[in-house]
N, C-alpha and C. Protein backbone atom coordinates (compact mmCIF):
# COMPACT_ATOMS: atom_id res chain seq x y z
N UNK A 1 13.73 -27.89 -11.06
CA UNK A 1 14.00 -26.54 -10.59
C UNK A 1 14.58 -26.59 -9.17
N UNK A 2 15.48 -25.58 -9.10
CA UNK A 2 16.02 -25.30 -7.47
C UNK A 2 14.76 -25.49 -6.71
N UNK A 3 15.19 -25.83 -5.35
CA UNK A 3 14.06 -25.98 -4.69
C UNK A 3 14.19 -24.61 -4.22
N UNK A 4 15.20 -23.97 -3.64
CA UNK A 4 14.63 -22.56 -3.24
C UNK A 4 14.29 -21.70 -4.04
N UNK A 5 14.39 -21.88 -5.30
CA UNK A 5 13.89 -20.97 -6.22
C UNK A 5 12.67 -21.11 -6.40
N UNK A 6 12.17 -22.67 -6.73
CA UNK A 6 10.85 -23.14 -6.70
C UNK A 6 9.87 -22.65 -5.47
N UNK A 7 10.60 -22.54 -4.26
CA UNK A 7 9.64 -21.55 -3.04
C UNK A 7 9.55 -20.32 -3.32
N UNK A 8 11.01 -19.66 -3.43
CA UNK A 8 10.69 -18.25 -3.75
C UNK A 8 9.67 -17.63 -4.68
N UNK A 9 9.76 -18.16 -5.72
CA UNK A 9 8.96 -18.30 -6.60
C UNK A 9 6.99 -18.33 -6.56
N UNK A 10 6.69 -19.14 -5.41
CA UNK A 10 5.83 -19.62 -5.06
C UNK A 10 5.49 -18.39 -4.14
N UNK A 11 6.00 -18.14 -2.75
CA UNK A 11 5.91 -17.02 -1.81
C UNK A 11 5.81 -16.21 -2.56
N UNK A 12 6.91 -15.54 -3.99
CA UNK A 12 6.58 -14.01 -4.02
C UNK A 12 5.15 -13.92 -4.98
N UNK A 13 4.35 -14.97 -5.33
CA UNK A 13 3.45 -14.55 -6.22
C UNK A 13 2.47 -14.82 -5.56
N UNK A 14 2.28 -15.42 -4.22
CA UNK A 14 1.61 -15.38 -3.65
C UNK A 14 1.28 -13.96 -2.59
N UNK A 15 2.32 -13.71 -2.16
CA UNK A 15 2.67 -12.20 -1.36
C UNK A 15 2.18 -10.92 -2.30
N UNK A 16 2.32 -11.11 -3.57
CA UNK A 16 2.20 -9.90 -4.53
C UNK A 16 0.45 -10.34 -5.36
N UNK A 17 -0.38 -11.53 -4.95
CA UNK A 17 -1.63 -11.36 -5.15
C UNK A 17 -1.90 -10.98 -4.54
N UNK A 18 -1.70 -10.58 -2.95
CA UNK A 18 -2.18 -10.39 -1.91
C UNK A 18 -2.26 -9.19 -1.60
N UNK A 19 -0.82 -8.17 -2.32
CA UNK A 19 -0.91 -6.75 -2.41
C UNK A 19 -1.75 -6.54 -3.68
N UNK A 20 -2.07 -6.82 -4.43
CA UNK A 20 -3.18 -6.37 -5.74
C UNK A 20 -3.97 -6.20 -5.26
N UNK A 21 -4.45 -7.89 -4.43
CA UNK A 21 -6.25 -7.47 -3.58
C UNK A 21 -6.30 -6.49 -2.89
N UNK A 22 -5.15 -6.29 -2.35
CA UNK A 22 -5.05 -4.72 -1.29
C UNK A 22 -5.44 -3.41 -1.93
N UNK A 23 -4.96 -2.88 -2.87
CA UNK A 23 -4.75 -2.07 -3.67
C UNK A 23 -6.04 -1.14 -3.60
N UNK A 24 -6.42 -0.40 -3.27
CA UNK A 24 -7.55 1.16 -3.54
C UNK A 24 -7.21 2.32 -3.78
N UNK A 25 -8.19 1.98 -4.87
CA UNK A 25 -8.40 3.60 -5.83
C UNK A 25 -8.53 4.65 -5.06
N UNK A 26 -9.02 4.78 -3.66
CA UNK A 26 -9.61 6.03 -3.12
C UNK A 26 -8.23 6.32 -2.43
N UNK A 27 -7.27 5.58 -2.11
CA UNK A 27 -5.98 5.81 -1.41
C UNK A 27 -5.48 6.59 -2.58
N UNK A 28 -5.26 6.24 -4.01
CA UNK A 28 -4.44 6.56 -4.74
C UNK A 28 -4.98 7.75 -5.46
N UNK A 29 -6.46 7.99 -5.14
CA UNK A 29 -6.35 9.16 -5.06
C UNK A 29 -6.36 10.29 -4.63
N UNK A 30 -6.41 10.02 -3.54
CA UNK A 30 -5.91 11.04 -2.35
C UNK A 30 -4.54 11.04 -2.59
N UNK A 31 -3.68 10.37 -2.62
CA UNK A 31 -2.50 10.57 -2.45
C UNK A 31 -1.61 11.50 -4.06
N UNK A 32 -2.78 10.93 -5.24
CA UNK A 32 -2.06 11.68 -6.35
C UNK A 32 -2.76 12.83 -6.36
N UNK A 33 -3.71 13.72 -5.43
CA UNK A 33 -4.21 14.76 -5.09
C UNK A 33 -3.19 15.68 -4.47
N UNK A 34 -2.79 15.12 -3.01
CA UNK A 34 -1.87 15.76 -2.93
C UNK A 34 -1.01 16.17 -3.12
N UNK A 35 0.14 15.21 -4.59
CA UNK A 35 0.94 15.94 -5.03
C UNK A 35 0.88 16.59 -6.29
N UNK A 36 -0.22 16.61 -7.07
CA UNK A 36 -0.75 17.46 -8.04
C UNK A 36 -0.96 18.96 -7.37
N UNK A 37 -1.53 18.84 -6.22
CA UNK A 37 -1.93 20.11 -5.37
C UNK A 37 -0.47 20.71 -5.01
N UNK A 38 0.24 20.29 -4.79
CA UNK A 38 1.58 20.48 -4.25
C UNK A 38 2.44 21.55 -5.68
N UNK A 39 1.94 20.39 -6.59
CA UNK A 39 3.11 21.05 -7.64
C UNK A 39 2.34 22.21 -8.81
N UNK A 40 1.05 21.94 -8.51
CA UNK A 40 0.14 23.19 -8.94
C UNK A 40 0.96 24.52 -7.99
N UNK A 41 1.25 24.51 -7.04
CA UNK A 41 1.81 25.75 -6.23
C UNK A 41 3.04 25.83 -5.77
N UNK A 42 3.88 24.83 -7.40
CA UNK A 42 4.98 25.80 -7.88
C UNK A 42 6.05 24.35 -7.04
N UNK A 43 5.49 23.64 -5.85
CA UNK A 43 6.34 22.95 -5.01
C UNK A 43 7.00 21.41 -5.98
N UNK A 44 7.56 20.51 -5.09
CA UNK A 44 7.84 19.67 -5.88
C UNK A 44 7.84 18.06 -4.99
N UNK A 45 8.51 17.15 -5.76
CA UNK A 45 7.99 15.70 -5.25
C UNK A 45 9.21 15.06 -5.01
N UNK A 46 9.70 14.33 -4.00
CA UNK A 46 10.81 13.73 -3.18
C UNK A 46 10.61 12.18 -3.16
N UNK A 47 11.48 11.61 -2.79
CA UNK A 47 11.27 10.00 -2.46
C UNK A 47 12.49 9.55 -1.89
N UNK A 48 12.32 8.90 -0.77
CA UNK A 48 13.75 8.44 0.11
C UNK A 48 13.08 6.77 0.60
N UNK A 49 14.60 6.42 1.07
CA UNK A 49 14.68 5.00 1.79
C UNK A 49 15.87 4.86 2.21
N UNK A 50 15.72 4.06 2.95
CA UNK A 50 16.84 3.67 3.65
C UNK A 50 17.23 1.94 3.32
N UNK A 51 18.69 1.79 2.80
CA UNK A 51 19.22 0.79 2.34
C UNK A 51 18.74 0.19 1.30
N UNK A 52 17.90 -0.88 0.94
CA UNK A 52 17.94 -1.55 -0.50
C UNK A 52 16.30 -0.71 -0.68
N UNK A 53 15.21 -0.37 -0.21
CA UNK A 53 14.26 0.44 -0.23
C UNK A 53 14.96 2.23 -0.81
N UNK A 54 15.63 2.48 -0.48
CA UNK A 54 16.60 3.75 -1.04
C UNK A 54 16.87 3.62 -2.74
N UNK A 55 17.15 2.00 -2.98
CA UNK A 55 17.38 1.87 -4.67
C UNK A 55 15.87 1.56 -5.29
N UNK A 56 14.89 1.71 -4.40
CA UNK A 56 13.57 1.57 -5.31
C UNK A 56 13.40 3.21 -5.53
N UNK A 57 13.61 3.75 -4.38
CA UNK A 57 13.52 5.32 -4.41
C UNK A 57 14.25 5.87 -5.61
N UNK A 58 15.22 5.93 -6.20
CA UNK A 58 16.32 6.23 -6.83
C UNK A 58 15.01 5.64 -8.26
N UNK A 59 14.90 4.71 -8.61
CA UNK A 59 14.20 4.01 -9.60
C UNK A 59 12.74 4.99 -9.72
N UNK A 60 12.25 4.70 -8.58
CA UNK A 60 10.38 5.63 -8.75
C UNK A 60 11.02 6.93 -9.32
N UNK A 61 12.10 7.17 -8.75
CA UNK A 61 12.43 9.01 -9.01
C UNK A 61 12.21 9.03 -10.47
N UNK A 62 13.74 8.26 -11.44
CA UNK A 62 13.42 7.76 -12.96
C UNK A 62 12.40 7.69 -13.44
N UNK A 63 11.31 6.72 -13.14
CA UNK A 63 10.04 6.31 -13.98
C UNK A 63 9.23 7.64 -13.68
N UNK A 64 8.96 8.28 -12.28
CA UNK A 64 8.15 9.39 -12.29
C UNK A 64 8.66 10.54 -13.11
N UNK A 65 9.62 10.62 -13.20
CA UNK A 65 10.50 12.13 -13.94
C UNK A 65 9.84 11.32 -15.27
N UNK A 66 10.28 9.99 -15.86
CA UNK A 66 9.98 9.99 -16.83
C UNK A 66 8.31 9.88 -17.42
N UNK A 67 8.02 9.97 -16.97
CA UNK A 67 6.05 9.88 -17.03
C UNK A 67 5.30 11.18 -16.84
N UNK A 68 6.27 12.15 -16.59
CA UNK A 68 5.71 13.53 -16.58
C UNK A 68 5.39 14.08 -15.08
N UNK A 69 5.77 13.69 -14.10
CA UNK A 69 6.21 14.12 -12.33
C UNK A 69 7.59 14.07 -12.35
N UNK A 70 8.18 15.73 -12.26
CA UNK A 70 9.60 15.61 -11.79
C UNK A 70 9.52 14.83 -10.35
N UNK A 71 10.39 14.47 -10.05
CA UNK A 71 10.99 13.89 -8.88
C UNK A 71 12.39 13.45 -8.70
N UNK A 72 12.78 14.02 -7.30
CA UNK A 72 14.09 14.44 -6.72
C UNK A 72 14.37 13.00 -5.63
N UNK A 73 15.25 12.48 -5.92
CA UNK A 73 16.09 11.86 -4.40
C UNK A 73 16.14 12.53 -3.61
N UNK A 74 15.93 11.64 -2.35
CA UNK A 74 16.29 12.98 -1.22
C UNK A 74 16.79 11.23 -0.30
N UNK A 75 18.61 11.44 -0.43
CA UNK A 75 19.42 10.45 0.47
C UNK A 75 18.55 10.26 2.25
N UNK A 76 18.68 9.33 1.99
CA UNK A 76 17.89 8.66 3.31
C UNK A 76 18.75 8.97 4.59
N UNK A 77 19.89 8.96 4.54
CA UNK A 77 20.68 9.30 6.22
C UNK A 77 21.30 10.65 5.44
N UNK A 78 21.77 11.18 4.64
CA UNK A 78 22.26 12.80 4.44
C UNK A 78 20.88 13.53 4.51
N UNK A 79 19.50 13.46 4.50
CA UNK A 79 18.81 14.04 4.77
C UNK A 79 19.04 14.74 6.01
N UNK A 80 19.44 14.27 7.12
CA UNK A 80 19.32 14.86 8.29
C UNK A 80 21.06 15.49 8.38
N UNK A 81 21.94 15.33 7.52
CA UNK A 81 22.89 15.92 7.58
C UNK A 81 23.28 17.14 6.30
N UNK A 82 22.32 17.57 6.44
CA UNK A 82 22.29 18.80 5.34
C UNK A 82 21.20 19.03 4.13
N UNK A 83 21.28 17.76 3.26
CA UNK A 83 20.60 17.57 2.29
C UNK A 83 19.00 17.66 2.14
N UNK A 84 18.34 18.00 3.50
CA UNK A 84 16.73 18.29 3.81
C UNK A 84 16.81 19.98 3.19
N UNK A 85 18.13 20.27 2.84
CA UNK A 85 18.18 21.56 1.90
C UNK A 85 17.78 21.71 0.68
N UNK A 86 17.86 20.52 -0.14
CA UNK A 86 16.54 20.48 -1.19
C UNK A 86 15.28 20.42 -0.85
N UNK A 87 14.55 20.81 0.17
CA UNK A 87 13.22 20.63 0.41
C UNK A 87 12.93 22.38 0.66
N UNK A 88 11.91 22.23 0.24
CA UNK A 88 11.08 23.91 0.63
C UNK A 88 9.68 23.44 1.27
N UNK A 89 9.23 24.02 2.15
CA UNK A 89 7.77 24.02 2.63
C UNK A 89 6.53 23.89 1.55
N UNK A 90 6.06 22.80 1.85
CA UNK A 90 4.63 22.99 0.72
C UNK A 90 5.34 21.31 -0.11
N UNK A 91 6.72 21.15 -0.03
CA UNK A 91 7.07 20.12 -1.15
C UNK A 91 6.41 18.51 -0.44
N UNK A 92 6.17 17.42 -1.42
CA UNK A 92 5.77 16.24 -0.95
C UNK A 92 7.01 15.54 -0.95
N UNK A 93 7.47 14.26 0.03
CA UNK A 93 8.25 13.30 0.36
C UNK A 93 7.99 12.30 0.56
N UNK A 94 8.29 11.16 -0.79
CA UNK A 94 7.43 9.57 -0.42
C UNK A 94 8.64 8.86 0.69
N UNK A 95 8.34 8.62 1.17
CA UNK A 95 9.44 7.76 2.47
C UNK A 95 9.02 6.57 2.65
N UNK A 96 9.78 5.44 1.95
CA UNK A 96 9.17 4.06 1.78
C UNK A 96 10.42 3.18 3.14
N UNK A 97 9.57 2.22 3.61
CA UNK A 97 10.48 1.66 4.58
C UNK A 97 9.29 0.99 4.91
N UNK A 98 9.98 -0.99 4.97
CA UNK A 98 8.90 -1.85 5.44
C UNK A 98 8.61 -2.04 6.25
N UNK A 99 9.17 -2.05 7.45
CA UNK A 99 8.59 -1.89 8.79
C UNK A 99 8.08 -0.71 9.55
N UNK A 100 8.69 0.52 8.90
CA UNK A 100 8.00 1.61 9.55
C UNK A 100 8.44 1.96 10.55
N UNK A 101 9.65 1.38 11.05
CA UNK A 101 10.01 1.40 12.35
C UNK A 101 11.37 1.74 12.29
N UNK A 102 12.12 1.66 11.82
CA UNK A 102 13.59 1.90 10.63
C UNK A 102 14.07 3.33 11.78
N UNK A 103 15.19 2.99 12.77
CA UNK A 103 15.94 4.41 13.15
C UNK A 103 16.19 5.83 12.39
N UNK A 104 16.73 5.29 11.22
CA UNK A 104 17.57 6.36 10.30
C UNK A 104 16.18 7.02 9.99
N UNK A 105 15.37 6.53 9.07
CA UNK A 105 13.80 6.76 8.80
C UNK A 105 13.11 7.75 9.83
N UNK A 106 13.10 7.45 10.31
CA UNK A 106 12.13 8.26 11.69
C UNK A 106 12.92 9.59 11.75
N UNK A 107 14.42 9.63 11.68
CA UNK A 107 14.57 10.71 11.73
C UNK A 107 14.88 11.75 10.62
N UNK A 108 15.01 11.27 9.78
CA UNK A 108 14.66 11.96 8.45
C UNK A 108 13.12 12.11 7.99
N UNK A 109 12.18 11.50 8.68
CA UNK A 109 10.77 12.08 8.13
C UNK A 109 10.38 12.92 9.37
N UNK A 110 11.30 12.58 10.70
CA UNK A 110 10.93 14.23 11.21
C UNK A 110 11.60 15.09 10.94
N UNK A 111 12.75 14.96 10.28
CA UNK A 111 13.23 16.31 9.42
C UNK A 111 12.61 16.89 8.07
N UNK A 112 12.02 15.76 7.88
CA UNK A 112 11.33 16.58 6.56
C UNK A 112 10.08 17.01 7.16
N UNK A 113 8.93 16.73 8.52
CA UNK A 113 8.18 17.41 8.64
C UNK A 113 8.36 18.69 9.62
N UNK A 114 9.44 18.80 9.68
CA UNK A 114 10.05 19.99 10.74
C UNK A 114 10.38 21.26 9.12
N UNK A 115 10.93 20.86 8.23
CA UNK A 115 10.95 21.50 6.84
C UNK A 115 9.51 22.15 6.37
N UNK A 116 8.56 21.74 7.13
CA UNK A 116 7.18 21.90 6.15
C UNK A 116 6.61 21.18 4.92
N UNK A 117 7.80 19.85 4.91
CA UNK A 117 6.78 19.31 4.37
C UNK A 117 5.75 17.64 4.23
N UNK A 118 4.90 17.79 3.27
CA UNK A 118 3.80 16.24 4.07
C UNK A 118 4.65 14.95 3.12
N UNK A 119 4.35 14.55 4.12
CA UNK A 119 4.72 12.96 3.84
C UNK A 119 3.94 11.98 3.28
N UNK A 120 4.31 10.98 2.29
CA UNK A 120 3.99 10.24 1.91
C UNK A 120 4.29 8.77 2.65
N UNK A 121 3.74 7.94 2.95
CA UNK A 121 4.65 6.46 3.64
C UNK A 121 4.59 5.41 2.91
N UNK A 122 5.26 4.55 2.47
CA UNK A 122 4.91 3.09 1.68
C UNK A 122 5.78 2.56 2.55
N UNK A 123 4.63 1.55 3.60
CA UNK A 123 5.25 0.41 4.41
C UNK A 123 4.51 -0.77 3.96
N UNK A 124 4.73 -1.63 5.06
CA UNK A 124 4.24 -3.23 4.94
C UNK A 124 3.93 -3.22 6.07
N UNK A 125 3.53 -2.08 7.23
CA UNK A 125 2.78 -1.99 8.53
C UNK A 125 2.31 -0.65 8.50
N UNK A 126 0.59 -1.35 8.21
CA UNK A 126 -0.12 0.43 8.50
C UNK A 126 -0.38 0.81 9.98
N UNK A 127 0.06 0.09 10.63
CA UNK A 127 0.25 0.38 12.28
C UNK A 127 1.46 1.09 12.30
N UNK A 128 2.37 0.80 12.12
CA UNK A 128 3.79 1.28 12.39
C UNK A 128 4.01 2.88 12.33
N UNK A 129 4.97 3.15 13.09
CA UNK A 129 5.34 4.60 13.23
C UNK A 129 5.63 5.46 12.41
N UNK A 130 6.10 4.61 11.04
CA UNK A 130 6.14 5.93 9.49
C UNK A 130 4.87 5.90 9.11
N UNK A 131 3.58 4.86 8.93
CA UNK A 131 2.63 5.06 8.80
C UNK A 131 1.63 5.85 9.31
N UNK A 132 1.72 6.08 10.80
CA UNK A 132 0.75 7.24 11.71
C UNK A 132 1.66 8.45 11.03
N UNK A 133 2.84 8.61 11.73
CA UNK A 133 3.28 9.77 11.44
C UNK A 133 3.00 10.51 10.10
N UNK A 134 2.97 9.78 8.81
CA UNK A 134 2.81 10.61 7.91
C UNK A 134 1.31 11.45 7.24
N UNK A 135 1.33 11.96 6.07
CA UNK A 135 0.04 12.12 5.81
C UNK A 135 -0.61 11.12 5.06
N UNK A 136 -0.13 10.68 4.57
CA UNK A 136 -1.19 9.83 3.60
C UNK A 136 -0.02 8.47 3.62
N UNK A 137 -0.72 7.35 3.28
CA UNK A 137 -0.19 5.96 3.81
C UNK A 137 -0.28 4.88 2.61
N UNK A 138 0.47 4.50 1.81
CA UNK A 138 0.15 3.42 0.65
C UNK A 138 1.03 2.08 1.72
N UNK A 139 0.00 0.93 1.42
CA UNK A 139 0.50 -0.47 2.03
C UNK A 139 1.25 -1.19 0.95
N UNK A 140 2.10 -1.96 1.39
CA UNK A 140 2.72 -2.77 0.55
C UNK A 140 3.21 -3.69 1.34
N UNK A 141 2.27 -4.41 1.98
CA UNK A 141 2.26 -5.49 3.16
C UNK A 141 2.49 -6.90 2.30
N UNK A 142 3.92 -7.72 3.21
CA UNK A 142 4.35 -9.27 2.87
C UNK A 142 4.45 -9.91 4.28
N UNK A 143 4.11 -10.91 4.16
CA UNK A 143 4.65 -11.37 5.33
C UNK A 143 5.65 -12.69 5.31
N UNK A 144 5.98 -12.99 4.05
CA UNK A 144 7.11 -13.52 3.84
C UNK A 144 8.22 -13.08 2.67
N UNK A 145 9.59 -13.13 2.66
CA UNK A 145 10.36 -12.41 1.89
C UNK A 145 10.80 -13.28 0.94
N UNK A 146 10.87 -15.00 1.59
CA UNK A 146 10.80 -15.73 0.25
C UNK A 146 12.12 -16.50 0.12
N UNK A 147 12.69 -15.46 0.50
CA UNK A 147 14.06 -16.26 0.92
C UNK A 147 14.99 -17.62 1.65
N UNK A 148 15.64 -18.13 1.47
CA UNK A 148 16.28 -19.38 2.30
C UNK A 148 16.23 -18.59 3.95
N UNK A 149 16.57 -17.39 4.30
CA UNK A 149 16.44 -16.75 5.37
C UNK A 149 15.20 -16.39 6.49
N UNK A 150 14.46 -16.13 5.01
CA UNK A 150 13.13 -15.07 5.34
C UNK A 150 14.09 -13.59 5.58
N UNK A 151 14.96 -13.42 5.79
CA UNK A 151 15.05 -11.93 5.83
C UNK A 151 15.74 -10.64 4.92
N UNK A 152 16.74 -11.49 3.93
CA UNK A 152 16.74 -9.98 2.77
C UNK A 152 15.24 -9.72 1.88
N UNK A 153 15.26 -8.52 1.93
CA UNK A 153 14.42 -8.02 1.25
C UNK A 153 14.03 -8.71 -0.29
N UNK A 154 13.03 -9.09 -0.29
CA UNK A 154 12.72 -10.00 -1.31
C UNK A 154 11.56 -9.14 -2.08
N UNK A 155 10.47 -9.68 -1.56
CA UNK A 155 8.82 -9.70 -1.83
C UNK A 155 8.34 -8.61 -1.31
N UNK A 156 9.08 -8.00 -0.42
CA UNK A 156 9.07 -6.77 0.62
C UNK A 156 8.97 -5.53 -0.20
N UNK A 157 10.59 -5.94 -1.39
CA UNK A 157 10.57 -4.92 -2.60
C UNK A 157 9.95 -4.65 -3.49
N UNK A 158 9.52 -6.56 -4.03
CA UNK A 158 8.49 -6.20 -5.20
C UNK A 158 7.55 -5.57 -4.97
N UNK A 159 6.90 -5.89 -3.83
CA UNK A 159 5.26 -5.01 -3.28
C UNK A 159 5.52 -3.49 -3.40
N UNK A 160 7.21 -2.67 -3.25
CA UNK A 160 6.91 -1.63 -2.85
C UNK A 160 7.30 -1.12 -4.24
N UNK A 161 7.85 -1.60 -4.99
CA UNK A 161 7.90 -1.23 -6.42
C UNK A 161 6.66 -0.96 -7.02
N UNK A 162 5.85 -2.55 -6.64
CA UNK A 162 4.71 -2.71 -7.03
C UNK A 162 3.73 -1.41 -6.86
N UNK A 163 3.32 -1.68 -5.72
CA UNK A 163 2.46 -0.06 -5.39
C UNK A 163 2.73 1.23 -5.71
N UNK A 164 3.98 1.64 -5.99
CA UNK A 164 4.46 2.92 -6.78
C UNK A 164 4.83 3.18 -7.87
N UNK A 165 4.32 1.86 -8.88
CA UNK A 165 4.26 1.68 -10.27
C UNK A 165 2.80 2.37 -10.51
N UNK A 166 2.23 1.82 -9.33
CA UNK A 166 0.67 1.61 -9.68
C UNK A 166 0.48 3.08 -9.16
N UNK A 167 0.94 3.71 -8.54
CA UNK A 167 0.90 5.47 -8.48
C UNK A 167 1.12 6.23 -9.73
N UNK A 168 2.30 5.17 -10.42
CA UNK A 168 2.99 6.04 -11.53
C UNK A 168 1.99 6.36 -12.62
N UNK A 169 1.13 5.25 -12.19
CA UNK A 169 0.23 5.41 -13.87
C UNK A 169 -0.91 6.34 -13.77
N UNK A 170 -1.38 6.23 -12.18
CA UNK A 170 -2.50 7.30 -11.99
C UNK A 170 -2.09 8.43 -12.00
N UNK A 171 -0.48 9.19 -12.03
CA UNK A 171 -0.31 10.18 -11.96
C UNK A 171 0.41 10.91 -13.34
N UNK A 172 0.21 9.48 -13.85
CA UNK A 172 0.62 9.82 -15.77
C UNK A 172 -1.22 9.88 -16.36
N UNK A 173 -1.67 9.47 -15.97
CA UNK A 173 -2.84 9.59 -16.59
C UNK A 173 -3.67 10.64 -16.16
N UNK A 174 -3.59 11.20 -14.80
CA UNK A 174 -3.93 12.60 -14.26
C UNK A 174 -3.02 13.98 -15.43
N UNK A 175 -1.96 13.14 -15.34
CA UNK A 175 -0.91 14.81 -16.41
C UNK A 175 -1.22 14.56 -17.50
N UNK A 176 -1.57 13.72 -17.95
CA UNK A 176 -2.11 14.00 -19.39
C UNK A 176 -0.92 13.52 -20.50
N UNK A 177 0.21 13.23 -20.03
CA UNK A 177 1.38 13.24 -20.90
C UNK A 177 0.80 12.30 -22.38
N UNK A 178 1.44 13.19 -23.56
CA UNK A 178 0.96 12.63 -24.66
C UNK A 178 2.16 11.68 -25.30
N UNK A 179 2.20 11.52 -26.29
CA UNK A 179 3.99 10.76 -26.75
C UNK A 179 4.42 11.55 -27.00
N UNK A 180 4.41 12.80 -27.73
CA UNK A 180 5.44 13.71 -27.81
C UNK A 180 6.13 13.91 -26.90
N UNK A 181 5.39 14.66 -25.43
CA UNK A 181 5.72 15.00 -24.60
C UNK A 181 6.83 13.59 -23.67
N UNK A 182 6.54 12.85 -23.98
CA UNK A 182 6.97 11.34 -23.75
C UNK A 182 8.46 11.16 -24.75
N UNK A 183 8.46 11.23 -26.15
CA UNK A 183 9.99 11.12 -26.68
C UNK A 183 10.57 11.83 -26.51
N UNK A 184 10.52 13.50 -25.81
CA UNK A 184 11.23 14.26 -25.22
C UNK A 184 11.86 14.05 -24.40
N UNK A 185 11.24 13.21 -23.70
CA UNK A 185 12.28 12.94 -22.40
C UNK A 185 13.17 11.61 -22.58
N UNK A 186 13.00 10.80 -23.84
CA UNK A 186 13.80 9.44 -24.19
C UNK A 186 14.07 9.73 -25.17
N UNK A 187 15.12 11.04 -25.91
CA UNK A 187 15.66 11.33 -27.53
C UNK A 187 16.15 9.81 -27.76
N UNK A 188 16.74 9.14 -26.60
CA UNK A 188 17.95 8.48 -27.19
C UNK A 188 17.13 6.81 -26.77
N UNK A 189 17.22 5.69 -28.26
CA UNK A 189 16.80 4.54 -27.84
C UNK A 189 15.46 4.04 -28.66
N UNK A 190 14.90 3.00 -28.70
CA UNK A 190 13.80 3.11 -29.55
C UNK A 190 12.56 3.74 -28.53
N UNK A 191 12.63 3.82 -27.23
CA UNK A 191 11.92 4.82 -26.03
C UNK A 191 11.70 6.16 -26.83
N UNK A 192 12.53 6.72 -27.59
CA UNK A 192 12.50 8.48 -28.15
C UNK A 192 12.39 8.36 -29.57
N UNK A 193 11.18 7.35 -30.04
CA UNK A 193 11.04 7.12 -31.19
C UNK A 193 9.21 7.14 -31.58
N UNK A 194 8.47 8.01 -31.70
CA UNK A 194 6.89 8.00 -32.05
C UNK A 194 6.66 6.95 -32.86
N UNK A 195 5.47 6.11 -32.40
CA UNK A 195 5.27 5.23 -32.88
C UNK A 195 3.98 5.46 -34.26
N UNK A 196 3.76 4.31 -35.59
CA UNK A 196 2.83 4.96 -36.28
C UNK A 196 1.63 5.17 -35.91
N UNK A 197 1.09 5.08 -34.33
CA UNK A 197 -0.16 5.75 -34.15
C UNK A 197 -0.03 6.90 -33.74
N UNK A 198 0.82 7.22 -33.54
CA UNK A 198 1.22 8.25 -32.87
C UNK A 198 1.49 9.57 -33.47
N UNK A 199 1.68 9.46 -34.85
CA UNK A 199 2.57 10.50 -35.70
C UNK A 199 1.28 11.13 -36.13
């Protein structure tokens, strides 16, 4: 095997046991509280990033819409140039970024809390400045990316995928979604097909 593959390999499964052990129920449910509470009163659910964290956003949006939580993109730098116009007061905004410290970031989650509404954070520093600032805080802490570099986003991503998979299910299993309600939203594929326990 490549040898850098053979490290990478090694780092990211080591980095991603390390976010499992992390992982609490009492975070996740506070956090799928608040946006159940949110969309009980009519509001709705957001998710932004900035640069390759922006295409996990784009992805959670998919799997949550598809699991029974609509959820909206909300562009990570057009936020602050107009687009904080899909937001209404009362709505939730997950704002994922690994350092927490991210220029563009900071100023799009004070535009979304200048909008009225609470924030969600998924960093890899619960010290860091998207982490205080927001309301509620999911970790998805690496401290190596795994890479020949150490610095494109590697292990950084899986963790933050990781942890908002692991939202996805507490907040599919809070809605109740049944399979019907489930091949509705996948007509097309063997996804929009009831299975025989199901029928």
């Amino acid at each position: 095997m490549n040898k850098a593959l053979e490290k990478f390999l090694e780092i990211a499964k080591s980095e991603l046991d390390t976010v499992f052990d992390s992982l609490k129920n009492d975070t996740f449910d506070r956090v799928t509280e608040m946006i159940l509470k949110a969309l009980s009163h009519g509001n709705r659910l957001h998710i932004t990033g900035i640069g390759k964290p922006a295409h996990v956003a784009n992805y959670i949006a998919s799997l949550f819409s598809s699991v029974g939580t609509p959820t909206y993109f909300l562009h990570g730098t057009e936020a602050v140039h107009g687009s904080c116009g899909q937001l209404v007061p009362g709505d939730v905004v997950i704002c994922i970024s690994n350092s927490g410290e991210t220029a563009e970031m900071k100023s799009t989650a004070i535009a979304i809390r200048n909008n009225g509404c609470k924030i969600i954070a998924v960093t890899g520093n619960p010290d860091s400045w998207l982490a205080k600032f927001a309301d509620e805080h999911l970790c998805a802490s690496v401290k190596n990316e795994g890479g020949p570099l150490n610095r494109a986003p590697r292990a950084s991503i899986l963790a933050e995928i990781l942890v908002l998979q692991c939202l996805s299910v507490v907040l599919q299993e809070k809605r109740g979604l049944t399979p019907q309600e489930y091949v509705l939203r996948h007509p097309g594929g063997t996804l929009g097909q009831l299975r025989e326990n199901e029928v």
